[in-house]
N, C-alpha and C. Protein backbone atom coordinates (compact mmCIF):
# COMPACT_ATOMS: atom_id res chain seq x y z
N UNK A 1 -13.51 -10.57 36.30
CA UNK A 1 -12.43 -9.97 35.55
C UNK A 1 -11.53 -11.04 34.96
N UNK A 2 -11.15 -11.99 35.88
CA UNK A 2 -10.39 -13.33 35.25
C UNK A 2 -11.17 -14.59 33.96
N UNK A 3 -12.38 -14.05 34.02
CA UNK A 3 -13.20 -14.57 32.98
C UNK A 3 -12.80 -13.93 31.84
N UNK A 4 -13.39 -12.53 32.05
CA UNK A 4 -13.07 -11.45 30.74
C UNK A 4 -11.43 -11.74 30.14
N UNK A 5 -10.22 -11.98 30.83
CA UNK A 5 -8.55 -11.78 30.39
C UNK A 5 -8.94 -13.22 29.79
N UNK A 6 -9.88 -13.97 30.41
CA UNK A 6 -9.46 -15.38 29.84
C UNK A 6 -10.04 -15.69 28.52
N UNK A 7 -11.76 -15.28 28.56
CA UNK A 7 -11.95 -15.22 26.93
C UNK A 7 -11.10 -13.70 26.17
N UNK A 8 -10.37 -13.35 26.68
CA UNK A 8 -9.74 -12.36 25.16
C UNK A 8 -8.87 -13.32 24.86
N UNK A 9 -7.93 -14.15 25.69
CA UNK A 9 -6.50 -14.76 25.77
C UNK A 9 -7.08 -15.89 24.57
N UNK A 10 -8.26 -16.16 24.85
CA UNK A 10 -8.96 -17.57 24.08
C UNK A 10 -8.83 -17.35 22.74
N UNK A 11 -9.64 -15.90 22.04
CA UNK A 11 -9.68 -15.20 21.15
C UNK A 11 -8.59 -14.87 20.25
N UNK A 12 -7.52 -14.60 21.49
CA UNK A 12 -6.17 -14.19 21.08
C UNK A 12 -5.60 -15.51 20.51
N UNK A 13 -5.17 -16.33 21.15
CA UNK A 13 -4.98 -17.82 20.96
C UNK A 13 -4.98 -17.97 19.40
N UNK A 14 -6.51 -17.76 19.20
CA UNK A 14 -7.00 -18.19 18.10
C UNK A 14 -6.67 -17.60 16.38
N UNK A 15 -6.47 -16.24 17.15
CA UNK A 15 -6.45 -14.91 15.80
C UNK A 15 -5.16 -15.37 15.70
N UNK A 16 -4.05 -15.51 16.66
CA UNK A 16 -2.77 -15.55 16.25
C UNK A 16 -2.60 -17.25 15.57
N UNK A 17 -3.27 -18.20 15.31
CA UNK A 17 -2.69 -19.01 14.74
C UNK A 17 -3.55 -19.06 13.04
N UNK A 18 -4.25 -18.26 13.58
CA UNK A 18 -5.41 -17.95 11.85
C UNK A 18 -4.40 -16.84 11.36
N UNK A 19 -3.87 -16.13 12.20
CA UNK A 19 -2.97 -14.94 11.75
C UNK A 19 -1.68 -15.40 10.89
N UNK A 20 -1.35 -16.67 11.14
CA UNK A 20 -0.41 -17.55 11.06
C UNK A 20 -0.56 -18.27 9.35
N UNK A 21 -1.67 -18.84 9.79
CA UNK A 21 -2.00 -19.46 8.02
C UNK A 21 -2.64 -18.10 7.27
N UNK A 22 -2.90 -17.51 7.72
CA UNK A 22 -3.52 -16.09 6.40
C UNK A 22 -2.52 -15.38 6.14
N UNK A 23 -1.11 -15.22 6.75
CA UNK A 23 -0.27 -14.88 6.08
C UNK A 23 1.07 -15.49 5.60
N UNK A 24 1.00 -16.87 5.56
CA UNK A 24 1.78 -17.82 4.56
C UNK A 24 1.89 -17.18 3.48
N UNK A 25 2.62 -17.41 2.54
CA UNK A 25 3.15 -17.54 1.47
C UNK A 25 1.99 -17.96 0.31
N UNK A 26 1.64 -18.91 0.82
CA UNK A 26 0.47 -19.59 0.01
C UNK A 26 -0.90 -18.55 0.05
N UNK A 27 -1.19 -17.59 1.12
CA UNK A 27 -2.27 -17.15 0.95
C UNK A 27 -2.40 -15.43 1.14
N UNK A 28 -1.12 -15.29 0.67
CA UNK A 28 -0.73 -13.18 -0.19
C UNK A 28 -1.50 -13.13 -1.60
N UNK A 29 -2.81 -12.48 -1.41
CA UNK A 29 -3.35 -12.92 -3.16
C UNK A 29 -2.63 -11.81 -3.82
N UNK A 30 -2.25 -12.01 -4.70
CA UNK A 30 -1.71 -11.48 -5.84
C UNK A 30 -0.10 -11.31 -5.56
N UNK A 31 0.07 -12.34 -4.87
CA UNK A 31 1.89 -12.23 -4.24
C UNK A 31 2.81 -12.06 -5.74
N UNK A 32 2.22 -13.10 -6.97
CA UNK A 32 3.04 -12.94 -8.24
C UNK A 32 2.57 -12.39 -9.04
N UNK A 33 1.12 -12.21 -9.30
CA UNK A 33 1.13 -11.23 -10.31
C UNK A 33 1.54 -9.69 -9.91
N UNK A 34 1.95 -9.41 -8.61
CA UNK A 34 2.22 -7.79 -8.46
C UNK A 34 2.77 -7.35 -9.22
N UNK A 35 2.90 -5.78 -9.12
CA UNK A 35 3.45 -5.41 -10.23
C UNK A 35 3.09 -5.21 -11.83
N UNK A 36 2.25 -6.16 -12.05
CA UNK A 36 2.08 -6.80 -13.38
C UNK A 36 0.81 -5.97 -13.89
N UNK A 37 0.28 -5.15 -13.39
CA UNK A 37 -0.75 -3.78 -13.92
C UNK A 37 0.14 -2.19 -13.98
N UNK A 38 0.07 -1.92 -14.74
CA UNK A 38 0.97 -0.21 -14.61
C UNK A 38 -0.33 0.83 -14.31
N UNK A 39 0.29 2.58 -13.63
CA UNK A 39 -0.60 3.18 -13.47
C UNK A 39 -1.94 2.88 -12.85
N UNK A 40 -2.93 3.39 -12.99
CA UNK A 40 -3.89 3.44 -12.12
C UNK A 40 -4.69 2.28 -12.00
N UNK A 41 -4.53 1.40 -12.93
CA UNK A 41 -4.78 0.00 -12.64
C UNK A 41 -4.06 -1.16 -11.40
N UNK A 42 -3.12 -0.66 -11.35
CA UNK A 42 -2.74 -1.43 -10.15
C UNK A 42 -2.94 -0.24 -8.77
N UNK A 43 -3.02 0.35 -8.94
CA UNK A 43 -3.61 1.08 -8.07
C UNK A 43 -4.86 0.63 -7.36
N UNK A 44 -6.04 0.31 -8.58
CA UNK A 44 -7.43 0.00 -8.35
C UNK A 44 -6.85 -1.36 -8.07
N UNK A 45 -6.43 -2.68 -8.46
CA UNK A 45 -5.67 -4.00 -7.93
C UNK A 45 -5.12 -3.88 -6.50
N UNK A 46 -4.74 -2.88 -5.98
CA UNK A 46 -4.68 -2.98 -4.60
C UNK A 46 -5.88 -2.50 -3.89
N UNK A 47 -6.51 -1.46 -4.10
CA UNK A 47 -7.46 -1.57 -3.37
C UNK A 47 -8.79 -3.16 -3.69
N UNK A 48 -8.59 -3.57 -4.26
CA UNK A 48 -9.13 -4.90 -4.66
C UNK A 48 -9.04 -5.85 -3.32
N UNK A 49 -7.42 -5.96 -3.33
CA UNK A 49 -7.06 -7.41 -2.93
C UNK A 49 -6.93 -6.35 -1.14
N UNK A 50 -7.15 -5.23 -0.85
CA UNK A 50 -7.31 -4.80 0.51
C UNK A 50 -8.89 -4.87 1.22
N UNK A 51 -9.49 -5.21 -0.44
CA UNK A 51 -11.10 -5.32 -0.06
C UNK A 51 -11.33 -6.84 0.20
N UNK A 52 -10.52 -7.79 -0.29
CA UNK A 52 -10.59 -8.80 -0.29
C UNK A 52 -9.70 -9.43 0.85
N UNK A 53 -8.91 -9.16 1.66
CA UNK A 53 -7.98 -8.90 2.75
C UNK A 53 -8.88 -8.72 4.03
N UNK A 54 -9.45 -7.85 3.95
CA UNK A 54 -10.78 -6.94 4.72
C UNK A 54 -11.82 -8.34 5.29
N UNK A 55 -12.23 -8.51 3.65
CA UNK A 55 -13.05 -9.74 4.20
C UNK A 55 -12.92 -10.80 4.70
N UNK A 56 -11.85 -11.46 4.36
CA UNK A 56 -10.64 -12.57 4.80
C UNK A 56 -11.03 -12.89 5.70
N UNK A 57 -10.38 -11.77 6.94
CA UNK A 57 -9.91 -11.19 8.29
C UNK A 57 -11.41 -11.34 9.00
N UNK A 58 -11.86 -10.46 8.32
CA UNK A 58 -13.51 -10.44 8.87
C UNK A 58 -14.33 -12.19 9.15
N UNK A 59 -14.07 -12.95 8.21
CA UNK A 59 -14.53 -14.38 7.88
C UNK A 59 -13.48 -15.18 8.99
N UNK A 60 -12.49 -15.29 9.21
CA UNK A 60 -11.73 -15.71 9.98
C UNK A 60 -12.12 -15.42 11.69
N UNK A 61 -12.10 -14.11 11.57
CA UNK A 61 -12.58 -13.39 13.14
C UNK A 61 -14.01 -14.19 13.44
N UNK A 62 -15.40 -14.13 12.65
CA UNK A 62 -16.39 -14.71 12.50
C UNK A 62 -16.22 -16.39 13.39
N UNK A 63 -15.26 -17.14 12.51
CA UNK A 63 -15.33 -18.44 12.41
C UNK A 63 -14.68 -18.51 13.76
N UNK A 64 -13.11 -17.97 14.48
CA UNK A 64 -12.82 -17.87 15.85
C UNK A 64 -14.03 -17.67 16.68
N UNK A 65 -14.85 -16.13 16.43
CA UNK A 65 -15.90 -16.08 17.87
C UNK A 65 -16.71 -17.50 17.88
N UNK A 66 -17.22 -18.11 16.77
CA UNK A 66 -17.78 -19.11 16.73
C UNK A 66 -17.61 -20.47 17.66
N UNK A 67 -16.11 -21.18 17.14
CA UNK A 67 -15.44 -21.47 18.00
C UNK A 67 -15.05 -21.39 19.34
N UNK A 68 -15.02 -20.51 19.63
CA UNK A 68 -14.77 -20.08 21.47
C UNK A 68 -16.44 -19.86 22.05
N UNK A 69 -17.28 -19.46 21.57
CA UNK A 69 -18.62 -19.21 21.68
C UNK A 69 -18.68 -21.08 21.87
N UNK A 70 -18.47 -21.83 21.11
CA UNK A 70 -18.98 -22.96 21.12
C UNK A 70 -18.01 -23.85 22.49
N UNK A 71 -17.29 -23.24 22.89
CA UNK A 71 -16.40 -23.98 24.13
C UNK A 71 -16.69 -23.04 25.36
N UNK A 72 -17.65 -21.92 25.45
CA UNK A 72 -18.04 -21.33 26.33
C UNK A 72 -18.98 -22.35 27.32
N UNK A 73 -18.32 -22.01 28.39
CA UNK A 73 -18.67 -23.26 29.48
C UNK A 73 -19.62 -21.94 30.45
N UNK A 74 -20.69 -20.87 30.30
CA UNK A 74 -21.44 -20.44 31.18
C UNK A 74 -21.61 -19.09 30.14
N UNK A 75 -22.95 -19.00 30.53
CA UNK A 75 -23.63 -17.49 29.97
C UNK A 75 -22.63 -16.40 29.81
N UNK A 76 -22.17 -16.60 31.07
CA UNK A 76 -21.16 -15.09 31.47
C UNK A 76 -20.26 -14.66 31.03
N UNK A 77 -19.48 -16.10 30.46
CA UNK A 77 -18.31 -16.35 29.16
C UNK A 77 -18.74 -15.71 28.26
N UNK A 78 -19.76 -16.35 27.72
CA UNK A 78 -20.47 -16.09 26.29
C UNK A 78 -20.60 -14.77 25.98
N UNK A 79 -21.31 -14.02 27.51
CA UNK A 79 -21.49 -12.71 27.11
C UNK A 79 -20.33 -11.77 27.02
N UNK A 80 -19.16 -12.10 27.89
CA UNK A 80 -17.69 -11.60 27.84
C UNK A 80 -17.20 -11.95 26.24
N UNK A 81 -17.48 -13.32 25.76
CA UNK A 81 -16.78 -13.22 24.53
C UNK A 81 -17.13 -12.74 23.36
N UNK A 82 -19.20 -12.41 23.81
CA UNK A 82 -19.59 -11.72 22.27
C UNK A 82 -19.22 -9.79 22.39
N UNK A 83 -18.62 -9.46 23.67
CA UNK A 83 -18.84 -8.33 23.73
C UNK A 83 -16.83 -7.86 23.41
N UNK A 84 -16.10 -9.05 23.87
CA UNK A 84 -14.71 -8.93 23.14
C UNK A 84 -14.69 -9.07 21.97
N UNK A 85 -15.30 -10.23 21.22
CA UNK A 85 -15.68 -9.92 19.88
C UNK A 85 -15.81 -8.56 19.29
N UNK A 86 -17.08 -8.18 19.79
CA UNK A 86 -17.65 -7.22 18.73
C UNK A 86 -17.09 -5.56 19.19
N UNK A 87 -16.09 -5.60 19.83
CA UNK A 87 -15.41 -4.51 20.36
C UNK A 87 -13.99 -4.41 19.48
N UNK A 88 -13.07 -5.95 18.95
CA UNK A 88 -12.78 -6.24 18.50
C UNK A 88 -12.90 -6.10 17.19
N UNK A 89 -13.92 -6.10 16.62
CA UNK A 89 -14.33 -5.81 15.08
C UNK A 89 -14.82 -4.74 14.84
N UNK A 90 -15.71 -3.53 15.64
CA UNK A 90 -15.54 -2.84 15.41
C UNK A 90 -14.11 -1.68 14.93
N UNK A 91 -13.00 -2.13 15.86
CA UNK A 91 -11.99 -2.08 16.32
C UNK A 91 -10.92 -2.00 14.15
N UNK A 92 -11.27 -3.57 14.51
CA UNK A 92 -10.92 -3.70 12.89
C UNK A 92 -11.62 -3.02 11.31
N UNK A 93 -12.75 -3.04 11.96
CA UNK A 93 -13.70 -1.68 10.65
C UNK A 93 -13.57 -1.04 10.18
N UNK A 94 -13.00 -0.08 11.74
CA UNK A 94 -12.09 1.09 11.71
C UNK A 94 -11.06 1.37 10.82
N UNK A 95 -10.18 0.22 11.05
CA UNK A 95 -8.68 0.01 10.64
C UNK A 95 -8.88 -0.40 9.08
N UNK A 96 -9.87 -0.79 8.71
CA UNK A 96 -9.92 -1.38 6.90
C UNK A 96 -10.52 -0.62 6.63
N UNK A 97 -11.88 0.10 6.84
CA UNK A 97 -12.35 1.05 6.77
C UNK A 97 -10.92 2.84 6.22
N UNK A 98 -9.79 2.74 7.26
CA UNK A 98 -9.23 3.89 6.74
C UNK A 98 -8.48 3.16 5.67
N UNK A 99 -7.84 1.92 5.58
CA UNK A 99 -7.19 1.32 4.71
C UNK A 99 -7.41 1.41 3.41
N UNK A 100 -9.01 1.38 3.12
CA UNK A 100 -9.72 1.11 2.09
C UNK A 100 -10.16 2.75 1.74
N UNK A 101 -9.70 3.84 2.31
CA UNK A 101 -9.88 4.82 2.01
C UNK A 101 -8.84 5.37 1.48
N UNK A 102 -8.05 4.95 1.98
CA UNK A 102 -6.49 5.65 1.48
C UNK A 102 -6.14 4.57 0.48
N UNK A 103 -6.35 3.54 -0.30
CA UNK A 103 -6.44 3.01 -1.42
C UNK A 103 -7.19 3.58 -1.97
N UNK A 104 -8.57 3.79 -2.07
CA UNK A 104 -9.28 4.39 -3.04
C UNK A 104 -8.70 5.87 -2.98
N UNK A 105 -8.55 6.71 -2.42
CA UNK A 105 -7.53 7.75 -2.67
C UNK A 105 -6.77 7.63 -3.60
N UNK A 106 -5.84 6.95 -3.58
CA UNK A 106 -4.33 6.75 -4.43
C UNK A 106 -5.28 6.30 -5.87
N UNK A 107 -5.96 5.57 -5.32
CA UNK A 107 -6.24 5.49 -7.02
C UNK A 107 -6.79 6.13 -7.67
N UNK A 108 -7.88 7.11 -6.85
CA UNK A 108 -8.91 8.33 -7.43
C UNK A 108 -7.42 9.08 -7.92
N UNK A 109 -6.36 9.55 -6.99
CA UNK A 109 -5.42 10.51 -7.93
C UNK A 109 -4.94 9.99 -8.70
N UNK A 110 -4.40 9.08 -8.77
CA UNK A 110 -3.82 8.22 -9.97
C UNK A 110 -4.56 8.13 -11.07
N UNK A 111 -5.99 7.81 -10.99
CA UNK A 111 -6.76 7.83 -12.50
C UNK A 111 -6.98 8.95 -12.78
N UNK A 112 -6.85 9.64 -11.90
CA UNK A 112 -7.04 11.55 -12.48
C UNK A 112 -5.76 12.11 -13.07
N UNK A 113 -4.52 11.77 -13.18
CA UNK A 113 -3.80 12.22 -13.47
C UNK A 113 -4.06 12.15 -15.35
N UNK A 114 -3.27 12.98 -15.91
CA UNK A 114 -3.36 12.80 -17.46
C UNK A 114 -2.43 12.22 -17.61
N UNK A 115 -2.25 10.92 -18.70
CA UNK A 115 -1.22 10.12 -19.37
C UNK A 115 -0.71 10.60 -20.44
């Protein structure tokens, strides 16, 4: 059990300092052009940059299990950390998965509306 708290804590460690540089200042895509589409075009521009957000996150999470996978000192780790992993991302699928639904929503009504 003190294996399992210790690779999540590892994991955790990790997401929170990737969590750290992915949401700087420097890396909000479309931090200045917002705004800058009217109507259902920026509509479809957010679900864009939530698809692109999505993947980010996903590529980041990837490159952490990697990392801790590669400082796993016994099988048993390994198998604790691919199974926090992928409990973990399913976890997040979920969560972009409804994200990316309720963007494409807003924008399906939005381009349906008449101008």
């Amino acid at each position: 059990m003190d294996e399992k708290k210790s690779a999540d804590l590892k994991i955790g460690q990790t997401r929170a300092a990737s969590d750290t540089r992915a949401h700087g200042a420097d890396r909000q895509p479309g931090k200045i052009a917002r705004g800058a589409v009217p109507g259902p075009g920026q509509k479809y521009r957010e679900y864009r940059l939530k698809m692109v957000s999505a993947a980010h996150a996903n590529v980041d999470a990837m490159f952490e299990y990697a990392e801790a996978a590669l400082r796993a000192q016994s099988v048993s780790e390994l198998i604790e950390l691919s199974a926090a992993h992928s409990r973990r991302q399913l976890e997040n699928m979920a969560e972009q998965t409804r994200e990316m639904a309720m963007a494409a929503q807003k924008f399906a009504s939005e381009a349906a509306r008449p101008s």
